[in-house]
N, C-alpha and C. Protein backbone atom coordinates (compact mmCIF):
# COMPACT_ATOMS: atom_id res chain seq x y z
N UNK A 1 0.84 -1.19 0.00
CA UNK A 1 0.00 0.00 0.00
C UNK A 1 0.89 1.25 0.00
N UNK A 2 0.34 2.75 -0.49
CA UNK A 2 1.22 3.67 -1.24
C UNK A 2 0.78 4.49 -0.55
N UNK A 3 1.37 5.33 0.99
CA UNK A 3 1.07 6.10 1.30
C UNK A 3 0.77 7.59 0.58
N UNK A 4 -0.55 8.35 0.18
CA UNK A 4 -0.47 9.34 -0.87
C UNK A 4 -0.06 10.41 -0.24
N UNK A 5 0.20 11.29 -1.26
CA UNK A 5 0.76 13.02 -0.95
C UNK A 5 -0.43 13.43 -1.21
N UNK A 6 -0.18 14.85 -0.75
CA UNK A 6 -1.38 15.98 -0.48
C UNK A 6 -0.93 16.32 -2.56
N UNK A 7 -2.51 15.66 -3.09
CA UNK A 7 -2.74 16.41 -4.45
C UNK A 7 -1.94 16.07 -5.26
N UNK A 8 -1.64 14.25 -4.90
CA UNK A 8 -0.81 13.45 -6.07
C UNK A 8 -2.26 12.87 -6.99
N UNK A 9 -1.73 12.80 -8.53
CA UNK A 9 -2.63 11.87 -8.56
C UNK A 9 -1.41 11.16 -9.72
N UNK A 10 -2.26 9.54 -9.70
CA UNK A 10 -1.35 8.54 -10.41
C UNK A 10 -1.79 8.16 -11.71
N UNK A 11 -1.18 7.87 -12.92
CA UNK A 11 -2.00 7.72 -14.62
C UNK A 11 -0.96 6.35 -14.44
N UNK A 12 -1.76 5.39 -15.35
CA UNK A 12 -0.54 4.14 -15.72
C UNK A 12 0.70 4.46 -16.57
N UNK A 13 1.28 3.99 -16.60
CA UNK A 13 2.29 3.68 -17.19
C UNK A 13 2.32 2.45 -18.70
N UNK A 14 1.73 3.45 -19.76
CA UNK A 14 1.46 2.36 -20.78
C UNK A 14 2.67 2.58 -21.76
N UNK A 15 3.50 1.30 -22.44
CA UNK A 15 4.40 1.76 -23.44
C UNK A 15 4.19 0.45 -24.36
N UNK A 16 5.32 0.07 -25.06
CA UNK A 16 5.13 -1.26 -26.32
C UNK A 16 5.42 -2.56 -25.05
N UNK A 17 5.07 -3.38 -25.19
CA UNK A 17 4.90 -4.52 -24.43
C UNK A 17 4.75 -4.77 -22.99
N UNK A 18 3.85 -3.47 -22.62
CA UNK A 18 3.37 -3.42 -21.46
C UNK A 18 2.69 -4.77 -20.77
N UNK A 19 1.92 -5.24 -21.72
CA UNK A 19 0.45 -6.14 -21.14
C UNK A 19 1.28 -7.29 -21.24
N UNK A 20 2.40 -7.96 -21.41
CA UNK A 20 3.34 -8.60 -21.56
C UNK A 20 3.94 -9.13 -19.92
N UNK A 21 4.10 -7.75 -19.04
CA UNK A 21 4.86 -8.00 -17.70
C UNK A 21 3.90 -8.59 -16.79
N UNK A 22 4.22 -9.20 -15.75
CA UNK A 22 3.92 -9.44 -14.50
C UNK A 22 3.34 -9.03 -13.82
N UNK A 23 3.93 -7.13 -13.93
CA UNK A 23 3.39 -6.15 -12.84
C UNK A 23 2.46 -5.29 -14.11
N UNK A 24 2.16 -3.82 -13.40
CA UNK A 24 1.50 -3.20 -14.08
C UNK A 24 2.22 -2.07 -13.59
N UNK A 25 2.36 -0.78 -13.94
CA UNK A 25 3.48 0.46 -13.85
C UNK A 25 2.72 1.30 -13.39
N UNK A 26 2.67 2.18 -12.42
CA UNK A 26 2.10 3.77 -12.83
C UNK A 26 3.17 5.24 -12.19
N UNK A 27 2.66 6.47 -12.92
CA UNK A 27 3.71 7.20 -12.33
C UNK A 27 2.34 8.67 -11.74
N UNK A 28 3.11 8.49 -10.89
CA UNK A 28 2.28 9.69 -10.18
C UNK A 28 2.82 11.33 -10.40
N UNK A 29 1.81 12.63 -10.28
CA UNK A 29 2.23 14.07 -10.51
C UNK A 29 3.50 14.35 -9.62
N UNK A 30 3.59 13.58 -8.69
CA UNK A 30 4.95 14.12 -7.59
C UNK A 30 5.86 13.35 -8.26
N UNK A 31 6.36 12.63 -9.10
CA UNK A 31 7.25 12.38 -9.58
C UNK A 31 7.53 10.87 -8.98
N UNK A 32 6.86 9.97 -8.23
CA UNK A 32 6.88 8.86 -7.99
C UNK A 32 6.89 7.27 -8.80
N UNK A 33 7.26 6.60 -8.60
CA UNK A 33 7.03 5.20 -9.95
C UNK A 33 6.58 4.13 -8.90
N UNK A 34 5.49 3.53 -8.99
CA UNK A 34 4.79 2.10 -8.40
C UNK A 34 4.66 1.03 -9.36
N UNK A 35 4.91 -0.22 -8.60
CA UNK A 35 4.49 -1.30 -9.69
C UNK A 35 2.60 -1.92 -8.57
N UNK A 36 2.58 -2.66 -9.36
CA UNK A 36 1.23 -2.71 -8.86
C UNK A 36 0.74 -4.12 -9.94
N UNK A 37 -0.15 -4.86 -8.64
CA UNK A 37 -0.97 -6.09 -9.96
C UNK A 37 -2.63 -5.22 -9.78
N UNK A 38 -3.07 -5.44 -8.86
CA UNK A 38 -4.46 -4.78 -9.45
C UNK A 38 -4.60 -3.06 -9.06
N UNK A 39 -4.26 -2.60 -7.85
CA UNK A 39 -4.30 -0.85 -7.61
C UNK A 39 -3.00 -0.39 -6.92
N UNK A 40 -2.70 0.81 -7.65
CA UNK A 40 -1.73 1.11 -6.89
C UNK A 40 -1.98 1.53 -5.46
N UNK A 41 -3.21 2.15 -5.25
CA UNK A 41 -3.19 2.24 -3.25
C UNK A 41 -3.69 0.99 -2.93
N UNK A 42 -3.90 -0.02 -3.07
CA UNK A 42 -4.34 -1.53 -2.84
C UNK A 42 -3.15 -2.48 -2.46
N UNK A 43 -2.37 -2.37 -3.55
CA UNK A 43 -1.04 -3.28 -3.76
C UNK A 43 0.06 -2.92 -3.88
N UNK A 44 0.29 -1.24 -4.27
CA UNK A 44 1.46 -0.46 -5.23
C UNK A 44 2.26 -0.73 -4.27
N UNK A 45 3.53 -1.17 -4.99
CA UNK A 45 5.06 -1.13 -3.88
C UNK A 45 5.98 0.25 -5.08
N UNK A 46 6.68 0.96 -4.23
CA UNK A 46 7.33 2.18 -4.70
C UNK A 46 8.74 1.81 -4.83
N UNK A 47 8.84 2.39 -6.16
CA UNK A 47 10.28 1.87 -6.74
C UNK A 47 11.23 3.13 -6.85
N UNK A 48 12.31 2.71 -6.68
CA UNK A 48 13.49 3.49 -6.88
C UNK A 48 14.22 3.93 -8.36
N UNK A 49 13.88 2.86 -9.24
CA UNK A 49 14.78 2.74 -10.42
C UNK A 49 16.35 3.15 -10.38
N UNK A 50 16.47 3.41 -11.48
CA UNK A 50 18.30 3.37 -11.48
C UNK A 50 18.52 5.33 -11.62
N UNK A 51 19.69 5.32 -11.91
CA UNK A 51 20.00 6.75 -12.52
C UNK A 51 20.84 6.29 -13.85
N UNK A 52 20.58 7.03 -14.57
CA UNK A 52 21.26 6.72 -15.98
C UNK A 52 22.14 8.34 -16.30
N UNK A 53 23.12 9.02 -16.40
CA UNK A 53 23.74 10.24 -16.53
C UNK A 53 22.93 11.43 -15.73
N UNK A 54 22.39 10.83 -14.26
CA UNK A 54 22.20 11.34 -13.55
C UNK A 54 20.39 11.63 -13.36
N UNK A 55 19.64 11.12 -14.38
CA UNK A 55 18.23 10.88 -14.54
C UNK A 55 17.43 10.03 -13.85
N UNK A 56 16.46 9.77 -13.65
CA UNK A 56 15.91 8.79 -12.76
C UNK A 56 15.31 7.70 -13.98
N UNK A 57 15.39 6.78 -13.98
CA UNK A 57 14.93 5.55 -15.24
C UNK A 57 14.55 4.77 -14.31
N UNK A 58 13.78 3.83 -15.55
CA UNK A 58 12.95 2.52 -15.23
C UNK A 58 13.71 1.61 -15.93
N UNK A 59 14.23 0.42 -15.69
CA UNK A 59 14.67 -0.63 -17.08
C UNK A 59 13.62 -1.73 -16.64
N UNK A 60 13.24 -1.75 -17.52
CA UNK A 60 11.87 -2.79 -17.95
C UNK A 60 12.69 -3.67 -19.11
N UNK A 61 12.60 -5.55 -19.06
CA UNK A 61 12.55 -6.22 -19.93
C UNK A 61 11.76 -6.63 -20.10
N UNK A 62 11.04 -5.98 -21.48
CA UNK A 62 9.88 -6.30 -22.25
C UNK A 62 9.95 -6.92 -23.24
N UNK A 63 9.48 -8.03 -23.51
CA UNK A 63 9.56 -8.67 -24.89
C UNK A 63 9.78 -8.13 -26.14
N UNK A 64 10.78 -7.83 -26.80
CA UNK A 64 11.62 -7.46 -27.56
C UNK A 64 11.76 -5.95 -27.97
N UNK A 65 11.83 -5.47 -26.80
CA UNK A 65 12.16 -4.07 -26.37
C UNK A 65 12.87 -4.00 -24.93
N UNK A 66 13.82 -4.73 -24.77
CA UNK A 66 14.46 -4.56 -23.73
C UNK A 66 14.95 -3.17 -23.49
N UNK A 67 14.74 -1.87 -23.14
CA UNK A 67 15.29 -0.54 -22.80
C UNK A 67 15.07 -0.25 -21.84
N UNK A 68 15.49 0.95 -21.61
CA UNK A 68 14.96 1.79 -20.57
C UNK A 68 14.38 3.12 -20.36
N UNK A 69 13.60 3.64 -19.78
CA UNK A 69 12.38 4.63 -19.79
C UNK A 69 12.80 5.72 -18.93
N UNK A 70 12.76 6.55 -19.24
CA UNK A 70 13.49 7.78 -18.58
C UNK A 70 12.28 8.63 -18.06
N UNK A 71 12.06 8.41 -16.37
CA UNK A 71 10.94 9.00 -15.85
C UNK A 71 10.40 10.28 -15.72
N UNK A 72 11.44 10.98 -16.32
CA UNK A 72 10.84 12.68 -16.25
C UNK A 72 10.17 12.94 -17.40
N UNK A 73 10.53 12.04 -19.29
CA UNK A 73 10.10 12.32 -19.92
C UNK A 73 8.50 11.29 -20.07
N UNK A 74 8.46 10.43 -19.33
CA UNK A 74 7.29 9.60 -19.29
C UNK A 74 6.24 10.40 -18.31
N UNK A 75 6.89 11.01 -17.41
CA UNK A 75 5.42 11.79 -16.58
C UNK A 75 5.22 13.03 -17.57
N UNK A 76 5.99 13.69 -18.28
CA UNK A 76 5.72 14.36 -19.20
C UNK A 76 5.07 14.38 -19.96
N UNK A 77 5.11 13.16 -20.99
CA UNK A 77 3.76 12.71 -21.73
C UNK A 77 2.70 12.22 -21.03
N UNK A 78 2.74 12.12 -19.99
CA UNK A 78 1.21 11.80 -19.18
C UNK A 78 0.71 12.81 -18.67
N UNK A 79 1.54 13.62 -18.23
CA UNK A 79 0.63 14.93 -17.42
C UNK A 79 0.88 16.09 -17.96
N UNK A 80 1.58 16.42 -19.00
CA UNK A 80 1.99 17.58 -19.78
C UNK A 80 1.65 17.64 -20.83
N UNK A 81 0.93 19.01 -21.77
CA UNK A 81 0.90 19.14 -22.69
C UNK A 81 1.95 19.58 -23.70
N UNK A 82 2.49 19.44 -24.80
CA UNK A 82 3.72 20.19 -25.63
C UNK A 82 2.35 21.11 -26.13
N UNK A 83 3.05 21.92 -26.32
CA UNK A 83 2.88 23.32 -26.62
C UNK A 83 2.87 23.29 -28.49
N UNK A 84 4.08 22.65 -29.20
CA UNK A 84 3.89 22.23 -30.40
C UNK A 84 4.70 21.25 -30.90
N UNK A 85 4.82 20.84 -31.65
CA UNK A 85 5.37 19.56 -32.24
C UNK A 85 6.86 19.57 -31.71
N UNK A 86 7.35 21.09 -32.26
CA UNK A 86 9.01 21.53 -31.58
C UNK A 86 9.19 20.88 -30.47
N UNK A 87 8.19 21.14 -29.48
CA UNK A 87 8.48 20.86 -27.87
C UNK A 87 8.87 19.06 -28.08
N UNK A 88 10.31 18.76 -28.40
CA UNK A 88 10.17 17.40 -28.41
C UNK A 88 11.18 17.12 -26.76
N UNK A 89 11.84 17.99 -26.40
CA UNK A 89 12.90 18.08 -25.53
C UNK A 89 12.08 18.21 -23.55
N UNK A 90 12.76 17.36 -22.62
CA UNK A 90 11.63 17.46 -21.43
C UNK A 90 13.02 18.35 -20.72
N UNK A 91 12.80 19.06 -20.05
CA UNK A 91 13.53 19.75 -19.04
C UNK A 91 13.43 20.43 -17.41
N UNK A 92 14.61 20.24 -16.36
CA UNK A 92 13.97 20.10 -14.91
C UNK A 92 14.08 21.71 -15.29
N UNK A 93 13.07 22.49 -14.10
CA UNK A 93 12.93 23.70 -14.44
C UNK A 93 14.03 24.52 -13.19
N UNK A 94 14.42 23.40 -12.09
CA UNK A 94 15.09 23.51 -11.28
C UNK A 94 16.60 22.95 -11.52
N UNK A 95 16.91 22.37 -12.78
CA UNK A 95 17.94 22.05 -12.56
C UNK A 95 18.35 20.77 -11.97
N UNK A 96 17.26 20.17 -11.02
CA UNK A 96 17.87 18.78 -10.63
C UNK A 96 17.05 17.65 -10.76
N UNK A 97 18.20 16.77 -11.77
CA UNK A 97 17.60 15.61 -12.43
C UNK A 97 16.58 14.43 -11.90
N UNK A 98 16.96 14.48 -10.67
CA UNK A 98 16.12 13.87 -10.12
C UNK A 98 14.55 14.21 -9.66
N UNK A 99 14.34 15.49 -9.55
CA UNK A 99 13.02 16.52 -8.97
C UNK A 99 12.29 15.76 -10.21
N UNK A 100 11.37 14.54 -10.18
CA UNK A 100 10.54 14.89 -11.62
C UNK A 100 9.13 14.87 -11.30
N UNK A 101 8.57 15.91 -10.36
CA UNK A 101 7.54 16.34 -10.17
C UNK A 101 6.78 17.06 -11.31
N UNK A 102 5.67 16.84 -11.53
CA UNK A 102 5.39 17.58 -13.10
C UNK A 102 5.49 19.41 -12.68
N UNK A 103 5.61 20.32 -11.86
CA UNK A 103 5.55 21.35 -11.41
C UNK A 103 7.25 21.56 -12.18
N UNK A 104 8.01 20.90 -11.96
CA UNK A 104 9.62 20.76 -12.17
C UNK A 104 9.85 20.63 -13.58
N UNK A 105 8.90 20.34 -14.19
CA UNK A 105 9.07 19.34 -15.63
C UNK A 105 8.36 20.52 -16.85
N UNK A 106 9.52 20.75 -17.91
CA UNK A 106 9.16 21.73 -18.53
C UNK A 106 8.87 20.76 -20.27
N UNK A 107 8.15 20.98 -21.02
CA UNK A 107 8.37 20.61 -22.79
C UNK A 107 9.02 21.75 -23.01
N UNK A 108 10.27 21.71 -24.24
CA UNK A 108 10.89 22.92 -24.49
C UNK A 108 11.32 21.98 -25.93
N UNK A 109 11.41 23.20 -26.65
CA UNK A 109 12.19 22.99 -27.95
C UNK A 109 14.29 23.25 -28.00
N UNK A 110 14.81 22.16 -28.93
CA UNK A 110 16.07 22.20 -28.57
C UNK A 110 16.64 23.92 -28.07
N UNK A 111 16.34 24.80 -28.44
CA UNK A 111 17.05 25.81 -28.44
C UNK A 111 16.73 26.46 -26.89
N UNK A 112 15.46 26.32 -26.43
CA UNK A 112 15.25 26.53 -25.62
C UNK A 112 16.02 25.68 -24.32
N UNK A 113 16.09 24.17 -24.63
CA UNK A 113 16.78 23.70 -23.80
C UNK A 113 18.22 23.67 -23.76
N UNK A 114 18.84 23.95 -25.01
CA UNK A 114 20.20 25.00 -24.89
C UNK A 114 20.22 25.48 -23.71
N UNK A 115 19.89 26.68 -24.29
CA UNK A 115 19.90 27.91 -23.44
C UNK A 115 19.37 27.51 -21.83
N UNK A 116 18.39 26.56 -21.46
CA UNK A 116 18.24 26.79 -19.81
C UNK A 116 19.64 25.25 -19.86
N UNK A 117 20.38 24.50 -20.21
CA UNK A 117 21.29 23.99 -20.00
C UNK A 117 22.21 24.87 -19.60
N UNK A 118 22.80 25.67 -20.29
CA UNK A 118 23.84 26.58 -20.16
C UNK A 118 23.56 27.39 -18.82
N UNK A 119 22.30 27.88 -18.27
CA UNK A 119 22.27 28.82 -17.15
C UNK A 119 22.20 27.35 -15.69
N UNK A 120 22.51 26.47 -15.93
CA UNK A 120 22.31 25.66 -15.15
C UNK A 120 23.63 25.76 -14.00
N UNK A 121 22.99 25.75 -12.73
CA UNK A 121 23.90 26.20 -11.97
C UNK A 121 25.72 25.88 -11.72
N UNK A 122 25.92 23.91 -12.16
CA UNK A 122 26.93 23.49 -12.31
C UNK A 122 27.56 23.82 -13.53
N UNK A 123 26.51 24.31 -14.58
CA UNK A 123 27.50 24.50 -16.07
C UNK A 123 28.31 26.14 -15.72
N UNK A 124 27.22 27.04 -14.78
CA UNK A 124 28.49 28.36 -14.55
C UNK A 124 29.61 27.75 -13.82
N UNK A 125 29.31 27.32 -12.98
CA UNK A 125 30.48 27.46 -12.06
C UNK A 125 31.48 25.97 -13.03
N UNK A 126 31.26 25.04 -13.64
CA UNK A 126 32.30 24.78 -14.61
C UNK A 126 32.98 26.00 -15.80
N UNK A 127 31.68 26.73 -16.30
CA UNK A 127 32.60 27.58 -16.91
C UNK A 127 33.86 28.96 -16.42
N UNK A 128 33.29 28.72 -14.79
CA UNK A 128 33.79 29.72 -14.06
C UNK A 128 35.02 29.22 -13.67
N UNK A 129 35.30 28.05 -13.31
CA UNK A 129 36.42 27.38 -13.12
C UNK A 129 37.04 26.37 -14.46
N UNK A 130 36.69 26.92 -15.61
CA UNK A 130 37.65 26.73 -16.86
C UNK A 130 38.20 28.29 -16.89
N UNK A 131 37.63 29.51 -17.13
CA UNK A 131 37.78 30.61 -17.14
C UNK A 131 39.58 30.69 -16.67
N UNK A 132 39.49 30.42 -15.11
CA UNK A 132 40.66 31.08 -14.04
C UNK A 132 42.03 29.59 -14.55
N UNK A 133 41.46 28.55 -14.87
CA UNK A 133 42.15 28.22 -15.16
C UNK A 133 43.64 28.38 -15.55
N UNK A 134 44.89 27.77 -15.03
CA UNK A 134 46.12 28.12 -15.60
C UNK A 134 47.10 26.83 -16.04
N UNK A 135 46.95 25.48 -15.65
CA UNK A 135 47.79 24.58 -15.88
C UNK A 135 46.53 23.87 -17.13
N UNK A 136 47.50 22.96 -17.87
CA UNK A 136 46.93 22.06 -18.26
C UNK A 136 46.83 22.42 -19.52
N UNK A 137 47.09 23.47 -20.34
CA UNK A 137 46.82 24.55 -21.56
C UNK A 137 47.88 24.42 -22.43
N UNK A 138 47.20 24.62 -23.72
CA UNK A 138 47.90 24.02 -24.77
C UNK A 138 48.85 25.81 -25.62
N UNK A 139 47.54 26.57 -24.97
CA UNK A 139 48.49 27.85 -25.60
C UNK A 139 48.03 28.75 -24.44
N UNK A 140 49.05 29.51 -23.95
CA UNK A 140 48.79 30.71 -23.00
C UNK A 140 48.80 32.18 -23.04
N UNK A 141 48.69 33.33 -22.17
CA UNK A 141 47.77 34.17 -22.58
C UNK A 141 48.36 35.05 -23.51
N UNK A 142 49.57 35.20 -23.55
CA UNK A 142 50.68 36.13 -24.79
C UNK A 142 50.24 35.42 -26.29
N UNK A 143 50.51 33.96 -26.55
CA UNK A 143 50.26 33.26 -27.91
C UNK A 143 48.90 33.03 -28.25
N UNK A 144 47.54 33.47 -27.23
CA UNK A 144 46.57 34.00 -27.52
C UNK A 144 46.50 35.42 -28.08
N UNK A 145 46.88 36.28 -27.55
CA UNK A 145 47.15 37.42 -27.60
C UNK A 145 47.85 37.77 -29.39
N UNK A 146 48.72 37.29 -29.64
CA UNK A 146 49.04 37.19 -30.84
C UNK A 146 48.41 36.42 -31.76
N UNK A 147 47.79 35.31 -31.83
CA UNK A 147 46.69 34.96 -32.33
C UNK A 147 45.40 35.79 -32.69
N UNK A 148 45.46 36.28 -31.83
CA UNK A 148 43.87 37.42 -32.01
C UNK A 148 44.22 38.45 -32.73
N UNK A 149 45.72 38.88 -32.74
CA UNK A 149 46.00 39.73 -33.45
C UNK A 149 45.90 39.74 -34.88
N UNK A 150 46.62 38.50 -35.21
CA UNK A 150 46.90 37.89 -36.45
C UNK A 150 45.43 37.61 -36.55
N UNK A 151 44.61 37.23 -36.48
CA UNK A 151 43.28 36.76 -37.04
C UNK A 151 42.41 37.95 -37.46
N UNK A 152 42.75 39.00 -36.73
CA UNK A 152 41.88 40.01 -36.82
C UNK A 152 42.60 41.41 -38.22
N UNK A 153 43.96 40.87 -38.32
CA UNK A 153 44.70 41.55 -39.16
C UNK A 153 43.98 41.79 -40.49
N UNK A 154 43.69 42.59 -41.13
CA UNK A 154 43.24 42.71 -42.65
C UNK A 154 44.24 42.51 -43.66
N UNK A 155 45.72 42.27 -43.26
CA UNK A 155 47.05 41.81 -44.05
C UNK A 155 47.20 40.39 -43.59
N UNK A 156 46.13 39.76 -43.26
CA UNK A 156 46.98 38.00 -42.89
C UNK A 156 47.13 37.63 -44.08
N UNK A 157 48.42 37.00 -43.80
CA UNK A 157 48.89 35.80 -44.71
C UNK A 157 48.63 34.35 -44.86
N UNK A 158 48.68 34.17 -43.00
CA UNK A 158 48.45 32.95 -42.68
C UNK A 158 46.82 32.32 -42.76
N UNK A 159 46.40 31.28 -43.41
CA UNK A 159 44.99 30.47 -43.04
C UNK A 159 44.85 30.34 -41.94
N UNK A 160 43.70 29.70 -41.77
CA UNK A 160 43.65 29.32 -39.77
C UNK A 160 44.21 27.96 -39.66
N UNK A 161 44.03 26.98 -40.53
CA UNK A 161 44.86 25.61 -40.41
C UNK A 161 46.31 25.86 -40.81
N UNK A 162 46.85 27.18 -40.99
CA UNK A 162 47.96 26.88 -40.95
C UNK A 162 48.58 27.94 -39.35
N UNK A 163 47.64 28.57 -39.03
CA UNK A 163 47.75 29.24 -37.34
C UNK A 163 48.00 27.97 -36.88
N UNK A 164 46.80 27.36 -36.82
CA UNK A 164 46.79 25.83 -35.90
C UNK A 164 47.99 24.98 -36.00
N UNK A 165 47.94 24.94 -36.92
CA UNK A 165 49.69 23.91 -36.94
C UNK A 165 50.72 24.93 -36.21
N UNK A 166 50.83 26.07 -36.26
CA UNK A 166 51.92 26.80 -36.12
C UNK A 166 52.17 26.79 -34.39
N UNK A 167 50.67 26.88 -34.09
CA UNK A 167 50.70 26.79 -32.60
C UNK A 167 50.72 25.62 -32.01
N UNK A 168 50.06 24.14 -32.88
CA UNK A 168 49.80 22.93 -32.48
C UNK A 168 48.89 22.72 -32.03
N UNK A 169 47.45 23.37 -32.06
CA UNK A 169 46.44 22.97 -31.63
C UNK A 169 45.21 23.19 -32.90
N UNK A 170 43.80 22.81 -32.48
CA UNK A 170 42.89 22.49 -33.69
C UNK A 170 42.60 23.54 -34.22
N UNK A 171 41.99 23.22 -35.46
CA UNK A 171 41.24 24.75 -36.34
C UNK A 171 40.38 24.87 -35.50
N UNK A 172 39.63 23.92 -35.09
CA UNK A 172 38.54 24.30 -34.21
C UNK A 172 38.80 25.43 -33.08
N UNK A 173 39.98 25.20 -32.89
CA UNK A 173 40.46 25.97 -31.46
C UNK A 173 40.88 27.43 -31.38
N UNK A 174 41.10 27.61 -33.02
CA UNK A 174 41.65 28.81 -33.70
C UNK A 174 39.61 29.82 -33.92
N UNK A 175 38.97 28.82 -34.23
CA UNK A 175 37.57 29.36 -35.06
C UNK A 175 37.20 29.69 -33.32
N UNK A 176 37.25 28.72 -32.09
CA UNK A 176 36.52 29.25 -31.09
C UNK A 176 36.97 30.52 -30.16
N UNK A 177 38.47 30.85 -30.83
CA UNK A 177 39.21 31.67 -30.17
C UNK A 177 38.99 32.93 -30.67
N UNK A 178 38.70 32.98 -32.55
CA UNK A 178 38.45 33.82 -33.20
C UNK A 178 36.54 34.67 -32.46
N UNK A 179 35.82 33.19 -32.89
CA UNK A 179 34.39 33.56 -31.96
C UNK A 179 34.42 34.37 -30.89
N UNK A 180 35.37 34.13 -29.98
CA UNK A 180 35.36 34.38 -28.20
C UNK A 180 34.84 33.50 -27.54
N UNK A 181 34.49 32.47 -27.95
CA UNK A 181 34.32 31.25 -27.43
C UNK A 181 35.38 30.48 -26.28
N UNK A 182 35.99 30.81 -26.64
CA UNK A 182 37.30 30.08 -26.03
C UNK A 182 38.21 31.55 -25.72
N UNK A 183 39.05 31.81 -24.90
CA UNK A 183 40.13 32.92 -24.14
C UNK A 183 38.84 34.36 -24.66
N UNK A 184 38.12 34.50 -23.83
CA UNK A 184 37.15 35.77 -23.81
C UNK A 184 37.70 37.01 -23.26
N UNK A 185 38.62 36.06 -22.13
CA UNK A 185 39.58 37.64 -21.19
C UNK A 185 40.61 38.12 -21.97
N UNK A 186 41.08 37.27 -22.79
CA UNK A 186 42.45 38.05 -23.22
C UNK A 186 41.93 38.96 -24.43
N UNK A 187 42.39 39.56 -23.90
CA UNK A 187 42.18 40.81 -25.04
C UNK A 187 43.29 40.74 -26.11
């Protein structure tokens, strides 16, 4: 039996070879997962599932769909509407993967989920501590510095794959440096 929350309510859990298992699935608005044979407040036992890159999942072996079900985007399609076809992307509105309360649980289109990825509290403070960074660097802040120069020159000679070789690191590294993508402080 499934002790309830104040103003949960529970929808099944239907996917491809559901009627196949043993148990029967459901996921509740607070972000909960029960298995259950006839009711979930009758019988439901409350499951934990796994974490998969930090997500909360189900792995179900289902007759020839052995996968696994990723519970924020499954209460999503049960208790959320997308907004439009775009909205294919589910996102925590808090930031933590585990919260998958539908209140927490956003539909967003890729660009949108860009962008709230990037303001996510661990991605500043990684970019904040690549920023100060000083060991470990393939070019430092003078051979940046001359790089930016040379790139920005209206007399270059040099290509950018031939910058890159010159310095030993990628075109890519030359195009993100040119962007400001990459060394933003050095002027």
């Amino acid at each position: 039996m499934i002790k309830p929350l104040s103003g949960e309510s529970w929808k099944p859990l239907q996917f491809p070879g559901w009627k196949h298992l043993r148990k029967q699935y459901a996921l509740s608005s607070s972000g909960r997962v029960a298995s259950y044979t006839d009711s979930v407040q009758e019988d439901g036992k409350l499951l934990n599932g796994s974490l998969t890159t930090g997500y909360k999942t189900l792995n179900l072996h289902r007759p020839g769909n052995n996968g696994t079900l990723y519970i924020h985007r499954e209460i999503a399609r049960l208790f959320l509407k997308k907004a439009s076809t775009k909205h294919r992307y589910v996102i925590h509105v808090n930031h933590n993967k585990t919260d998958n309360s539908v209140k927490n649980l956003k539909w967003s289109t890729l660009e949108e989920m860009i962008e709230h990825q990037q303001s996510s509290p661990a991605k500043v403070a990684y970019k904040k501590i690549q920023a100060n960074r000083a060991t470990g660097l393939k070019l430092n802040a003078s051979q940046v510095r001359s790089i930016k120069k040379t790139l920005s020159s209206k007399k270059r000679t040099l290509t950018i794959r031939q910058l890159a070789e010159k310095y030993g690191v990628s075109e890519m590294t030359m195009y993100r440096i040119k962007s400001g993508e990459n060394w933003a402080k050095v002027k």
